[in-house]
PDB file of N, CA and C in Angstrom:
ATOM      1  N   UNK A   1       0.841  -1.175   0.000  1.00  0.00           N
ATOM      2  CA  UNK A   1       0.000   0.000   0.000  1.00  0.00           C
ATOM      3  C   UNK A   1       0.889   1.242   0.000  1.00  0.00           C
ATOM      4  N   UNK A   2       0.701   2.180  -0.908  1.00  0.00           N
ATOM      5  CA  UNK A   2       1.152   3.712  -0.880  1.00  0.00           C
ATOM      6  C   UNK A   2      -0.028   4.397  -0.939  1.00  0.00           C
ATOM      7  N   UNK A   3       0.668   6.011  -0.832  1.00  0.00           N
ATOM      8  CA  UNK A   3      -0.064   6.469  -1.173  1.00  0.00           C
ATOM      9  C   UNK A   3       0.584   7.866  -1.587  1.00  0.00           C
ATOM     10  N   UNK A   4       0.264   8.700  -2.462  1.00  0.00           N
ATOM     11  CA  UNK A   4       1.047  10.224  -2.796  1.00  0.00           C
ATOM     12  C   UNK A   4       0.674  11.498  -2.416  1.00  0.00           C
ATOM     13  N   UNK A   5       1.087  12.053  -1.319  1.00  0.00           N
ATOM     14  CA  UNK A   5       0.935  13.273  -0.701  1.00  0.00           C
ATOM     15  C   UNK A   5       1.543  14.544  -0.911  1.00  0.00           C
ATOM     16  N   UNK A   6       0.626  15.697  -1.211  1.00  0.00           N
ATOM     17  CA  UNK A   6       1.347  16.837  -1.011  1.00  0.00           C
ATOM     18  C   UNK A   6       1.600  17.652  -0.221  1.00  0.00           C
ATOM     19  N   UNK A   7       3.112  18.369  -0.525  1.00  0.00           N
ATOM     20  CA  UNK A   7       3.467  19.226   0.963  1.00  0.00           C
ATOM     21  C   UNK A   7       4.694  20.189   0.803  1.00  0.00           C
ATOM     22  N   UNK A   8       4.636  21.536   1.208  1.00  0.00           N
ATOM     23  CA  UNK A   8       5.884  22.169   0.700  1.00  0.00           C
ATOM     24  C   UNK A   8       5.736  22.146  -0.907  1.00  0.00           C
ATOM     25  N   UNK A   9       4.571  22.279  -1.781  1.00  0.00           N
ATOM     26  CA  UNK A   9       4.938  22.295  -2.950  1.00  0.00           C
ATOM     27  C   UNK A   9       5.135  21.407  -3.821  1.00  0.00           C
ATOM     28  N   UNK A  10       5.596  20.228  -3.392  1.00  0.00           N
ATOM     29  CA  UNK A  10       6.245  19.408  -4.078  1.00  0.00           C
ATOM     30  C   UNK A  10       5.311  17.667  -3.258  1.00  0.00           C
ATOM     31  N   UNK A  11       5.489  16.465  -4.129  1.00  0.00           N
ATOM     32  CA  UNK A  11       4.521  15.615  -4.006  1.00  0.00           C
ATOM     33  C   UNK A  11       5.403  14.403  -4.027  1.00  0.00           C
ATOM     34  N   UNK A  12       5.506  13.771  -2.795  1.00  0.00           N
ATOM     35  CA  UNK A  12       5.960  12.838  -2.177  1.00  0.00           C
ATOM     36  C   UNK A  12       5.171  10.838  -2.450  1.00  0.00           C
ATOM     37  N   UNK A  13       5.974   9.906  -2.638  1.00  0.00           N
ATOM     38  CA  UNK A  13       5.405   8.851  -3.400  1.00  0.00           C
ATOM     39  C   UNK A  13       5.767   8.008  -1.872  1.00  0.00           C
ATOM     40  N   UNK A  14       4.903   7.923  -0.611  1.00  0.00           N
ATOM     41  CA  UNK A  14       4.642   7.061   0.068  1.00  0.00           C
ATOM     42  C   UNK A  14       4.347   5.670   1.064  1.00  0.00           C
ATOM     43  N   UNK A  15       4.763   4.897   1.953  1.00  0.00           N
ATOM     44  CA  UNK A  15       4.485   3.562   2.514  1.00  0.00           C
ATOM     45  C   UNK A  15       4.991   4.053   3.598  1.00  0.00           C
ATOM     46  N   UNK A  16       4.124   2.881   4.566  1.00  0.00           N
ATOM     47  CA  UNK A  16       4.600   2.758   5.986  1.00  0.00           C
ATOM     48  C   UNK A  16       6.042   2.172   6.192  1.00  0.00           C
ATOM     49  N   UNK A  17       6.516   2.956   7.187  1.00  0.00           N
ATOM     50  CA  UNK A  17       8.310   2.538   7.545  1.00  0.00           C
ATOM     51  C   UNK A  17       9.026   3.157   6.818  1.00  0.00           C
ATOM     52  N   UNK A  18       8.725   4.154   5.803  1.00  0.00           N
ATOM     53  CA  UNK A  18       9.406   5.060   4.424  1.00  0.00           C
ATOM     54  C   UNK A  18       9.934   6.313   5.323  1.00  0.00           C
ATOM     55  N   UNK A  19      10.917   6.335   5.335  1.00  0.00           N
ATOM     56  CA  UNK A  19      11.748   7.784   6.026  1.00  0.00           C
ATOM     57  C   UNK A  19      12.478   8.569   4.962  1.00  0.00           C
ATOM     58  N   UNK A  20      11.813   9.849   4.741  1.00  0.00           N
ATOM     59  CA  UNK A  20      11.547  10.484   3.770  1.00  0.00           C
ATOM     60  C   UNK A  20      11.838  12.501   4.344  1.00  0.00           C
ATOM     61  N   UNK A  21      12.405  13.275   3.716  1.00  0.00           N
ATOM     62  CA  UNK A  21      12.932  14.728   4.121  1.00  0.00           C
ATOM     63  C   UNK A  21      11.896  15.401   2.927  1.00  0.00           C
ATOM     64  N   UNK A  22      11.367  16.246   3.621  1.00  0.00           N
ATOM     65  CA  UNK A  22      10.803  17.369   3.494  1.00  0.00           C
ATOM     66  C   UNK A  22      10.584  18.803   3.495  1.00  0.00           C
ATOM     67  N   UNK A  23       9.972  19.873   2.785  1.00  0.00           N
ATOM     68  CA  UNK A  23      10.373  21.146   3.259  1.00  0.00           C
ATOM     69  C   UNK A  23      10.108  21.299   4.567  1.00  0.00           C
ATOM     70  N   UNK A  24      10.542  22.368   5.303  1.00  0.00           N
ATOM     71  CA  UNK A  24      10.269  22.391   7.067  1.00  0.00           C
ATOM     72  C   UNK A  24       8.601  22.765   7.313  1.00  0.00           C
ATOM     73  N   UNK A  25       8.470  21.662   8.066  1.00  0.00           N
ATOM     74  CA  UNK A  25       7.093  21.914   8.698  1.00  0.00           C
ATOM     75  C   UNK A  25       6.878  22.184  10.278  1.00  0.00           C
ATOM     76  N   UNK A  26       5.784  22.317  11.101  1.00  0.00           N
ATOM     77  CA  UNK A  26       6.263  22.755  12.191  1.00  0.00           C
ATOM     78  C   UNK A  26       5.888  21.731  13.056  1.00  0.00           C
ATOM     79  N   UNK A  27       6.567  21.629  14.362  1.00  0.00           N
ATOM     80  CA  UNK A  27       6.927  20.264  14.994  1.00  0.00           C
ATOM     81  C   UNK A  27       7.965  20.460  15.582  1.00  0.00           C
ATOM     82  N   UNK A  28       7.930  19.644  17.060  1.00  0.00           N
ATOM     83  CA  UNK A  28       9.169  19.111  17.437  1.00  0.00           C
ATOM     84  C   UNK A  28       9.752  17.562  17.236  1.00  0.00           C
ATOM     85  N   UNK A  29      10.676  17.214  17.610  1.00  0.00           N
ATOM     86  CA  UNK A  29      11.300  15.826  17.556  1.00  0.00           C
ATOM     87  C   UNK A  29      10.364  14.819  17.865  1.00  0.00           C
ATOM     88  N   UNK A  30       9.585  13.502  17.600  1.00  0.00           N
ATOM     89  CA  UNK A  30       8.806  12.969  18.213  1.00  0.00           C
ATOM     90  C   UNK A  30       7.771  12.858  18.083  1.00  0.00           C
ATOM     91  N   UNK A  31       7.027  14.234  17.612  1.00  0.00           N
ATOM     92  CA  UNK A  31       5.525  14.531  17.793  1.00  0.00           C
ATOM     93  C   UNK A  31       5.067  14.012  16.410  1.00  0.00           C
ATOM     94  N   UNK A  32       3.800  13.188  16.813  1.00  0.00           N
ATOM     95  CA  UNK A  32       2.694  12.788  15.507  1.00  0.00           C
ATOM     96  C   UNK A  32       2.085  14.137  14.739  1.00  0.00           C
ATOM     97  N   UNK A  33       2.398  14.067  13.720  1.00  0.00           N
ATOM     98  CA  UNK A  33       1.673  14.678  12.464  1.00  0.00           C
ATOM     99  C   UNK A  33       1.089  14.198  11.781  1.00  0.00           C
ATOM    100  N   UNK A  34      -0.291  14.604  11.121  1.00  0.00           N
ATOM    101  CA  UNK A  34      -1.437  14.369   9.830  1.00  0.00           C
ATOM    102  C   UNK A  34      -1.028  14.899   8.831  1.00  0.00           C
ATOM    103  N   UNK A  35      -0.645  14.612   7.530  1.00  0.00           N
ATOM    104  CA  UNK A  35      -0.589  14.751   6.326  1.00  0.00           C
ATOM    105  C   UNK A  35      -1.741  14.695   5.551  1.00  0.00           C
ATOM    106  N   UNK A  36      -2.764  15.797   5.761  1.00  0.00           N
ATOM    107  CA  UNK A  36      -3.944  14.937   4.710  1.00  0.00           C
ATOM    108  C   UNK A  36      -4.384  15.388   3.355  1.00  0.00           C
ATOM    109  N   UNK A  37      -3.259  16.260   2.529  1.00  0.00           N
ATOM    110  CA  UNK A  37      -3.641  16.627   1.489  1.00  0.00           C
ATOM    111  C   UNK A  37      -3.193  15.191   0.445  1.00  0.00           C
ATOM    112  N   UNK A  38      -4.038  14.598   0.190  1.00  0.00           N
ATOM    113  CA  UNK A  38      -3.727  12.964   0.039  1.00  0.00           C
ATOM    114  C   UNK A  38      -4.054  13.045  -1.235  1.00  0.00           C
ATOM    115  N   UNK A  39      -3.182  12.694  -2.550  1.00  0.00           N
ATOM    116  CA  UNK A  39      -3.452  12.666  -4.341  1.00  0.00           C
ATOM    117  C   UNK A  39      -4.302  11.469  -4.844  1.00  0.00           C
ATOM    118  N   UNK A  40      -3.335  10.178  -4.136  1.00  0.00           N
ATOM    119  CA  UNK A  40      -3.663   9.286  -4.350  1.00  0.00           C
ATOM    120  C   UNK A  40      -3.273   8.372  -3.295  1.00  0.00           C
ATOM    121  N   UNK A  41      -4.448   7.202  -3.828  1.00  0.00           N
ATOM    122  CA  UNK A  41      -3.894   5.814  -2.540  1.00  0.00           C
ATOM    123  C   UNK A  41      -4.250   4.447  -2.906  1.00  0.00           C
ATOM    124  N   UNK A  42      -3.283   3.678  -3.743  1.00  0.00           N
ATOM    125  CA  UNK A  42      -2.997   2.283  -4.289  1.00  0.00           C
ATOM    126  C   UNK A  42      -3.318   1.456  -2.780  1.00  0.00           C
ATOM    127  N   UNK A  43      -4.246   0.681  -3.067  1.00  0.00           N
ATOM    128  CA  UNK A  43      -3.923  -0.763  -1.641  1.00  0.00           C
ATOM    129  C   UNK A  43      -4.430  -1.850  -2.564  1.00  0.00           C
ATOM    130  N   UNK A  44      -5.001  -2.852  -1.874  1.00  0.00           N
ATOM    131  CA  UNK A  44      -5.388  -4.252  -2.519  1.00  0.00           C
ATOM    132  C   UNK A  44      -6.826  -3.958  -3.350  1.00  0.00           C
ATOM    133  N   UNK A  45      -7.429  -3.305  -3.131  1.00  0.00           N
ATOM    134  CA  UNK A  45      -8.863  -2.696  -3.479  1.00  0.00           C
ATOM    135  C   UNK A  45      -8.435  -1.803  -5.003  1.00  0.00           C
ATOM    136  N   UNK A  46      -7.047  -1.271  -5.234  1.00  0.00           N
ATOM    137  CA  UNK A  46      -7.321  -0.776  -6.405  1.00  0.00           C
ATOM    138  C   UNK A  46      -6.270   0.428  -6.062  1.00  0.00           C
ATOM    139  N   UNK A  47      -6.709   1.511  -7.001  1.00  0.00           N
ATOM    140  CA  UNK A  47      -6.656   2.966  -7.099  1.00  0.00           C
ATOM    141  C   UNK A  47      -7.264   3.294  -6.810  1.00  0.00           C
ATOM    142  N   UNK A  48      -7.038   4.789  -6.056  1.00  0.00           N
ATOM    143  CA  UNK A  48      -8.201   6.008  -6.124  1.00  0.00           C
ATOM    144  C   UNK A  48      -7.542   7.286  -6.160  1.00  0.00           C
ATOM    145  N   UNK A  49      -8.355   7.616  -6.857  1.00  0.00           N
ATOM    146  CA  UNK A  49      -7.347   9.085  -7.335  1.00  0.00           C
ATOM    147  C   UNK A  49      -8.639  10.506  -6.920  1.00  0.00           C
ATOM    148  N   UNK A  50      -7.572  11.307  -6.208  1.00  0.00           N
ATOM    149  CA  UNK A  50      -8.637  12.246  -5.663  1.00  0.00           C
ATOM    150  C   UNK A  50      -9.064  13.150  -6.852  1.00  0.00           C
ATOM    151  N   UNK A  51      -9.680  14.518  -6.469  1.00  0.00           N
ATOM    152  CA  UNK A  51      -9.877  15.159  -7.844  1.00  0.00           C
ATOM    153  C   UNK A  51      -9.867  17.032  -6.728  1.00  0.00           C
ATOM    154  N   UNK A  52      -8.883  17.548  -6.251  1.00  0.00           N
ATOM    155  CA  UNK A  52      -7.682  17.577  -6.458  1.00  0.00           C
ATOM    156  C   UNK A  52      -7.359  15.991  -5.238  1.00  0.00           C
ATOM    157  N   UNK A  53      -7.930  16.447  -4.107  1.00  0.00           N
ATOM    158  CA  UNK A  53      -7.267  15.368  -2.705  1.00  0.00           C
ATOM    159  C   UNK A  53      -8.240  14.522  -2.669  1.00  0.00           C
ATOM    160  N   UNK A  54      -7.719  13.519  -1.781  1.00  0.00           N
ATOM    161  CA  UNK A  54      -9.524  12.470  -1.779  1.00  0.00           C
ATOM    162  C   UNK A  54      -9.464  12.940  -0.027  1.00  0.00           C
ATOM    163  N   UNK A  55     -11.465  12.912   0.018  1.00  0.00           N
ATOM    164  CA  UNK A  55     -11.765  12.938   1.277  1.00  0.00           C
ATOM    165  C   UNK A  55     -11.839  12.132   2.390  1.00  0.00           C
ATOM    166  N   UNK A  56     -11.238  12.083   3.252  1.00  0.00           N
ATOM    167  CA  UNK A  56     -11.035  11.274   4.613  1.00  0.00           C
ATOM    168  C   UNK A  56      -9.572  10.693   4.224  1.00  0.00           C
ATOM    169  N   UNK A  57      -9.176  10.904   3.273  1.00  0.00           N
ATOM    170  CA  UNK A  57      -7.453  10.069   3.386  1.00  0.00           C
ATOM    171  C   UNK A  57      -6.614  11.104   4.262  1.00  0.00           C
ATOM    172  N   UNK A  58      -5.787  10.293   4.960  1.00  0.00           N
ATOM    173  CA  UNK A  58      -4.899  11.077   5.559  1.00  0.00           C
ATOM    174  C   UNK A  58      -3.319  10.046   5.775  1.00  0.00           C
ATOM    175  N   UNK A  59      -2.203  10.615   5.868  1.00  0.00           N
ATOM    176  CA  UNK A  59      -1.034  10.352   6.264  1.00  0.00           C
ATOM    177  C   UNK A  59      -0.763  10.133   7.450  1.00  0.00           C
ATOM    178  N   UNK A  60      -0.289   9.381   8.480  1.00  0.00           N
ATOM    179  CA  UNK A  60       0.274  10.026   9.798  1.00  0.00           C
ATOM    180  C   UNK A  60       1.880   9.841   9.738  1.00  0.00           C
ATOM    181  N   UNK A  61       2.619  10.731  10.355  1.00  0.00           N
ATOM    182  CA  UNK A  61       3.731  10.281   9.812  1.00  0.00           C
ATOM    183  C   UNK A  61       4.405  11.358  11.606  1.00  0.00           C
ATOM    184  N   UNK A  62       5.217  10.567  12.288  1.00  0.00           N
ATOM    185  CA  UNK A  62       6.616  11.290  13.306  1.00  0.00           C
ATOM    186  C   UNK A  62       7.402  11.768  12.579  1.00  0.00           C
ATOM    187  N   UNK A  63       7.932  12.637  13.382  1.00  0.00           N
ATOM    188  CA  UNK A  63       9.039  13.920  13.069  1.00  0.00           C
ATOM    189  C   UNK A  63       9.829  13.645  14.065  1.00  0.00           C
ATOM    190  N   UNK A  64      11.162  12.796  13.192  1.00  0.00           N
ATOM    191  CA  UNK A  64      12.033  12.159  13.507  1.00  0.00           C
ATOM    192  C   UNK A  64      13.390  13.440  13.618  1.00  0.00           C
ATOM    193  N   UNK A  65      13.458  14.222  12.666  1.00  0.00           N
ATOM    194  CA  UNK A  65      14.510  15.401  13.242  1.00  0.00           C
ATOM    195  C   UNK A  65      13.945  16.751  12.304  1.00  0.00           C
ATOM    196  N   UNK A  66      14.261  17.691  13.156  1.00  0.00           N
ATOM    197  CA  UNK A  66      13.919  19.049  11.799  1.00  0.00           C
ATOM    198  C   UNK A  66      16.084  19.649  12.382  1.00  0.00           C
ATOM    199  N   UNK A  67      16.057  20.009  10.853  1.00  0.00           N
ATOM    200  CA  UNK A  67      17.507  19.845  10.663  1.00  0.00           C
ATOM    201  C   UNK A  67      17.335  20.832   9.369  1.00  0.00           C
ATOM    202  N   UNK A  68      19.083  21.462   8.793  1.00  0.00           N
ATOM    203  CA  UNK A  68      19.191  21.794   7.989  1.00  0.00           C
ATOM    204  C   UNK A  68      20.029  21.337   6.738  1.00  0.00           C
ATOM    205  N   UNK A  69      19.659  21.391   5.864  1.00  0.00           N
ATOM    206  CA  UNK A  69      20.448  20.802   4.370  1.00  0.00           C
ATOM    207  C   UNK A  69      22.359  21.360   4.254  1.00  0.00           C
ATOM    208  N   UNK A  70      22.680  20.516   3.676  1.00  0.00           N
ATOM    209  CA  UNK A  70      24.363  20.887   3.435  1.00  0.00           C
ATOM    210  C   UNK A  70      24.276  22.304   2.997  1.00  0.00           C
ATOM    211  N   UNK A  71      25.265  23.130   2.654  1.00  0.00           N
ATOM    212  CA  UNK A  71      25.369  24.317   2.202  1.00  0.00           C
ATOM    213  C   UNK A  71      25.739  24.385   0.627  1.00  0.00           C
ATOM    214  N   UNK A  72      24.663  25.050  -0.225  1.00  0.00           N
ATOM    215  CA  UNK A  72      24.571  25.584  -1.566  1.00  0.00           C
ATOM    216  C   UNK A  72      25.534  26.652  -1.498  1.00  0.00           C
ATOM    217  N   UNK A  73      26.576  26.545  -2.924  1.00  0.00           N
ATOM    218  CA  UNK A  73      26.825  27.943  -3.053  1.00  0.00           C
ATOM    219  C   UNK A  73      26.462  28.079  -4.249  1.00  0.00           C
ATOM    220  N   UNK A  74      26.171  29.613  -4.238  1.00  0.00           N
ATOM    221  CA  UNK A  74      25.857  30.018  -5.521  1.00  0.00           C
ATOM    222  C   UNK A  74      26.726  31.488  -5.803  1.00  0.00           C
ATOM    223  N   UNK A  75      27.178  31.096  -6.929  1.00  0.00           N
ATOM    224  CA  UNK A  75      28.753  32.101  -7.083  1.00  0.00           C
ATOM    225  C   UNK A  75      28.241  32.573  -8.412  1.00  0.00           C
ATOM    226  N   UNK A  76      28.251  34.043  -8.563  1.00  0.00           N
ATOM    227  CA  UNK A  76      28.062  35.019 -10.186  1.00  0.00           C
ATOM    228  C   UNK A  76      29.235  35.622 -10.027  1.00  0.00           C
ATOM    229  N   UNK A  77      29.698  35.497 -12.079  1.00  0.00           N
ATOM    230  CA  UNK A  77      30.555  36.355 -12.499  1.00  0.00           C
ATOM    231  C   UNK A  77      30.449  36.897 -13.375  1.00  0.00           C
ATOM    232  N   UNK A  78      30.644  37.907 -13.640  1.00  0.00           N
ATOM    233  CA  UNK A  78      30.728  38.471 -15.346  1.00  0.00           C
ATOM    234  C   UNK A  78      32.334  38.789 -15.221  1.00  0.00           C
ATOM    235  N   UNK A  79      32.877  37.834 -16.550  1.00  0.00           N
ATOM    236  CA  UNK A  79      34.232  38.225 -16.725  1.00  0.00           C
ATOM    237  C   UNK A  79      34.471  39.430 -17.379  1.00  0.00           C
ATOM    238  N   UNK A  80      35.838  39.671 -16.920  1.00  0.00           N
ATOM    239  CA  UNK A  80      36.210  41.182 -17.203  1.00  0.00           C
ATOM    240  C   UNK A  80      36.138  42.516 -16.886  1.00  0.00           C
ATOM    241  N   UNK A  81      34.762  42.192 -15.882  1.00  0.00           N
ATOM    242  CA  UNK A  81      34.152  43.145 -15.618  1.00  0.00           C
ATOM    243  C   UNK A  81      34.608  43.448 -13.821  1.00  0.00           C
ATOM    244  N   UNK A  82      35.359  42.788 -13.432  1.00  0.00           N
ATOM    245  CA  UNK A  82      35.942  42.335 -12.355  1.00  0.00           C
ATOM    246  C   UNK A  82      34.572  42.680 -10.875  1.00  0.00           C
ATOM    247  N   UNK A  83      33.676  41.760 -11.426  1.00  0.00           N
ATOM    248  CA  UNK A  83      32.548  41.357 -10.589  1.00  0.00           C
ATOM    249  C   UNK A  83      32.150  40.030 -10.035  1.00  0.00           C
ATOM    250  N   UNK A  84      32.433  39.481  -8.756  1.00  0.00           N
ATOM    251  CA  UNK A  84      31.928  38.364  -8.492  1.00  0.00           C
ATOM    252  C   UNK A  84      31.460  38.314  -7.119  1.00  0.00           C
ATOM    253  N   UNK A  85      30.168  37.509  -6.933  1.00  0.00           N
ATOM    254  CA  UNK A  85      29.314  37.815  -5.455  1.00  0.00           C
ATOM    255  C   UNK A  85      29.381  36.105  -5.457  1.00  0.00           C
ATOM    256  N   UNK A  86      29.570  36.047  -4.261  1.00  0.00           N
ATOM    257  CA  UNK A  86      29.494  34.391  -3.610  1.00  0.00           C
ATOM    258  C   UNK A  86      28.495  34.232  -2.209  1.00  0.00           C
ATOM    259  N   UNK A  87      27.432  33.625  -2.556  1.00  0.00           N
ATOM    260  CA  UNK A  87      26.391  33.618  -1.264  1.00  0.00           C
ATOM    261  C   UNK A  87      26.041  31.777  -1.081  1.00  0.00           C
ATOM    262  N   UNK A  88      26.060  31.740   0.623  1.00  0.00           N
ATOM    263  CA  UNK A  88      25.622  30.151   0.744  1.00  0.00           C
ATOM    264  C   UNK A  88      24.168  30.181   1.012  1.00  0.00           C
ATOM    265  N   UNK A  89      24.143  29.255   0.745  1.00  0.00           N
ATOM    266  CA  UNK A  89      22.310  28.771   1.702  1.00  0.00           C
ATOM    267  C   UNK A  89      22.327  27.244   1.799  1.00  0.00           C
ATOM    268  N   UNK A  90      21.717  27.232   3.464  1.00  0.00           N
ATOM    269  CA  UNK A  90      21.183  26.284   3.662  1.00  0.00           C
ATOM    270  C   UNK A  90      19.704  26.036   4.103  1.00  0.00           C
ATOM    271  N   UNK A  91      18.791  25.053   3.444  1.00  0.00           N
ATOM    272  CA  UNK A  91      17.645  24.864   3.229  1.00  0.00           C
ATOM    273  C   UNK A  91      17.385  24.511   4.540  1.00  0.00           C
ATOM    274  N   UNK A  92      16.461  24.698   5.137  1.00  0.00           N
ATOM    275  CA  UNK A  92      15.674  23.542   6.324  1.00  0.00           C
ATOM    276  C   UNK A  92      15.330  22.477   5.721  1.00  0.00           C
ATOM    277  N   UNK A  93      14.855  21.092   6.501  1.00  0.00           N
ATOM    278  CA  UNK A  93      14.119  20.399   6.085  1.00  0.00           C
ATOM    279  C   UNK A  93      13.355  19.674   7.074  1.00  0.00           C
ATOM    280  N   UNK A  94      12.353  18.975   7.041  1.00  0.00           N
ATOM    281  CA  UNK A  94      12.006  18.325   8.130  1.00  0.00           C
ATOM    282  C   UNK A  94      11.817  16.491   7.748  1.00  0.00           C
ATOM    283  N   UNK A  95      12.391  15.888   8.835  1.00  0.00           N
ATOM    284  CA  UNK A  95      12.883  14.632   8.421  1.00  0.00           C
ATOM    285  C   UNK A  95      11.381  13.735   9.145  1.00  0.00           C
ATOM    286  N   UNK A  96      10.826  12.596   8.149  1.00  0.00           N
ATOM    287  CA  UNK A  96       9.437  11.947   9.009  1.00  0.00           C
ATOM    288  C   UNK A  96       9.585  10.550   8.656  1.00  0.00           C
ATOM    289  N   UNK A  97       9.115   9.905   9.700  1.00  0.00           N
ATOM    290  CA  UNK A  97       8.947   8.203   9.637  1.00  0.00           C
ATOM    291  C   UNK A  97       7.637   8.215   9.300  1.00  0.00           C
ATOM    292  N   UNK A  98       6.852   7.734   8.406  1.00  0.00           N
ATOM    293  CA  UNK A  98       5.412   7.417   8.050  1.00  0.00           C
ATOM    294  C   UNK A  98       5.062   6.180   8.924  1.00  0.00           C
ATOM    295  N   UNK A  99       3.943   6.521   9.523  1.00  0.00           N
ATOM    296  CA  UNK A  99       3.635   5.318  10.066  1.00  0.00           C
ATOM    297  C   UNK A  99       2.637   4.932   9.842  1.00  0.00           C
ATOM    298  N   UNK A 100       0.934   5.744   9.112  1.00  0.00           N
ATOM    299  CA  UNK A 100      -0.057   4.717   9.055  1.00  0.00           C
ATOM    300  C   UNK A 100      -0.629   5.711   7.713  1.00  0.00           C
ATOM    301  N   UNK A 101      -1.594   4.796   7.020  1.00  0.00           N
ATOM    302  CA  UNK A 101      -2.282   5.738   5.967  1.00  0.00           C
ATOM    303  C   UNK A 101      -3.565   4.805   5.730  1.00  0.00           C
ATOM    304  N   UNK A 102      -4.091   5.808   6.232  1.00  0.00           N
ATOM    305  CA  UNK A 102      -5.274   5.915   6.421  1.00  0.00           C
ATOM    306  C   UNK A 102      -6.260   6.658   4.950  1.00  0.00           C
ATOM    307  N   UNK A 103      -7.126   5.017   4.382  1.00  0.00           N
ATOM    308  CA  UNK A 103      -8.166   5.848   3.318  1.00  0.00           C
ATOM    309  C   UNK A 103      -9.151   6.485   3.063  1.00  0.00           C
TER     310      UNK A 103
END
């Protein structure tokens, strides 16, 4: 059984025991979260595909660490012009153990 959830934008492909990083959501270490903007959800019964989410599906999933991503650099030059800017970033993310999904 899966199922495909959205979150942060972007749409995550699902199962129980799946430890999976995400944009930062809010939470501490530990605490149960609902995921229920739910796309879709494959089990023995079939497909079902929401039209945008399906109703009553939901995710539950722990928040195993909220942490931040390695460091991006992003470096501009224009040659010749003796111009160059160098800036880092690091992303948040929030890290989750899925534990039940619910249709």
């Amino acid at each position: 059984m899966y199922a495909v959830v959205k979150t942060g934008g972007k749409q995550y492909r699902v199962a129980e025991g799946e430890v999976l990083r995400v944009e930062k959501l809010a939470g501490e270490s530990g605490e149960e979260i609902t995921l229920d903007r739910v796309l879709l959800v494959k089990n023995d019964a079939g497909v079902t595909v929401g039209r945008p989410f399906l109703d009553g599906a939901s995710v539950k999933a722990q928040i195993l660490r909220q942490d931040r991503a390695r460091k991006i650099v992003v470096f501009h030059k224009k040659r010749r012009q003796g111009y160059k800017k160098k800036v880092g970033h690091r992303q948040p993310f929030t890290e989750l153990k899925i534990t039940a999904i619910q249709a």
